[in-house]
Protein backbone atom coordinates (compact mmCIF):
# COMPACT_ATOMS: atom_id res chain seq x y z
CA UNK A 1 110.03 256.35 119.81
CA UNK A 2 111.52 252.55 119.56
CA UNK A 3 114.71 254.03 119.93
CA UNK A 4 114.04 256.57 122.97
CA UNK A 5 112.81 253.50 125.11
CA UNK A 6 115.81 251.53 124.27
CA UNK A 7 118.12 254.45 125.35
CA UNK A 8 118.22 253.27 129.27
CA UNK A 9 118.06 249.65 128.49
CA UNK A 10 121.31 250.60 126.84
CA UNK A 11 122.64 251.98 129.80
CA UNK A 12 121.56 249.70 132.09
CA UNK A 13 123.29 247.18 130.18
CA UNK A 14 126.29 249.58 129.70
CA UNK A 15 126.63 249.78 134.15
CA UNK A 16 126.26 246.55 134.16
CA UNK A 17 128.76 245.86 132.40
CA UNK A 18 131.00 248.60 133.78
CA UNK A 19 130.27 247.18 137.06
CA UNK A 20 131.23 243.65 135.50
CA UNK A 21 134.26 244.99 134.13
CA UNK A 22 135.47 246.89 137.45
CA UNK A 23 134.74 243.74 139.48
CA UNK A 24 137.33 241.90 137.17
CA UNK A 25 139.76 244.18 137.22
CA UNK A 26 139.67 243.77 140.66
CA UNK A 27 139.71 240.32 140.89
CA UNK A 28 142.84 240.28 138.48
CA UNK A 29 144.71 242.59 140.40
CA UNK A 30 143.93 240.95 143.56
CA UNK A 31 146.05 237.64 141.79
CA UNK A 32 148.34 239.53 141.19
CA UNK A 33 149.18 240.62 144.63
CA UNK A 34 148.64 237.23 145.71
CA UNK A 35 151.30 236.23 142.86
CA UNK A 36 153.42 238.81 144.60
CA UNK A 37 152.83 237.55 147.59
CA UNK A 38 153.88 234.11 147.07
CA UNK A 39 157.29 235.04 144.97
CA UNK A 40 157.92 237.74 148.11
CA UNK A 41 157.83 234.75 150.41
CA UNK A 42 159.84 232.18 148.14
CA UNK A 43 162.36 234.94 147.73
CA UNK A 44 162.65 235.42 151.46
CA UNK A 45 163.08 231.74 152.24
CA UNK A 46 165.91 231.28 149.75
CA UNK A 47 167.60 234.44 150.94
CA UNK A 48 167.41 232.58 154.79
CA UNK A 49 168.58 229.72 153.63
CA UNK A 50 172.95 229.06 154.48
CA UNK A 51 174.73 226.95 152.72
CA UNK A 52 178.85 225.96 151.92
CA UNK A 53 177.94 223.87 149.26
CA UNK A 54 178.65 225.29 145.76
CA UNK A 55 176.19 223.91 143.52
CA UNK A 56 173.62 224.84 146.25
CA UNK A 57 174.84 227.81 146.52
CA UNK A 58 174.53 228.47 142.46
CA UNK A 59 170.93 226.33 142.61
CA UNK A 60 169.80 229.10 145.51
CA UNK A 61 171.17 232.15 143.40
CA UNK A 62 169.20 230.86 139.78
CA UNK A 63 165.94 230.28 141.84
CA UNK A 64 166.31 233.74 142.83
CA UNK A 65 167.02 235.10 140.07
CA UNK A 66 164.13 233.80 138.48
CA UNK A 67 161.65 235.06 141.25
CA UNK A 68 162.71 238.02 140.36
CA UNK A 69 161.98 237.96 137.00
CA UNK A 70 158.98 236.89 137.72
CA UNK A 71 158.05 239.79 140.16
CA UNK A 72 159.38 241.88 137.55
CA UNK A 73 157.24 241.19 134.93
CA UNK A 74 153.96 241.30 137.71
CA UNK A 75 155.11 245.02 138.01
């Protein structure tokens, strides 16, 4: 009988933690898009950026390229 009345405790516990578990996926994923976000916008202000110099030039291209590595590994 101890064990029939500790059934729904069980899954009360279980939801709970379901419901736990759902809300932290969804807070993780929400970072995430907020870490997309932000490397989106970096990536658009060094693509508006002009420039004749060079090594600003090469400084602009390596920033990008590492936004995008970033963005790549969010994906």
């Amino acid at each position: 009988m101890a064990s029939a009345l500790e059934s729904p405790r069980l899954e009360t516990e279980g939801s709970k933690t379901t419901e736990e578990e759902k809300r932290r996926v969804q807070q993780e994923r929400a970072a995430r898009e907020r870490q997309k976000q932000s490397l989106n916008l970096q990536k658009e202000q060094i693509l508006s950026q002009r420039t004749s110099s060079p090594l600003r030039r090469q400084a602009l291209e390596a920033a990008l390229n590492h936004i995008e590595l970033q963005l790549e590994a969010l994906d």
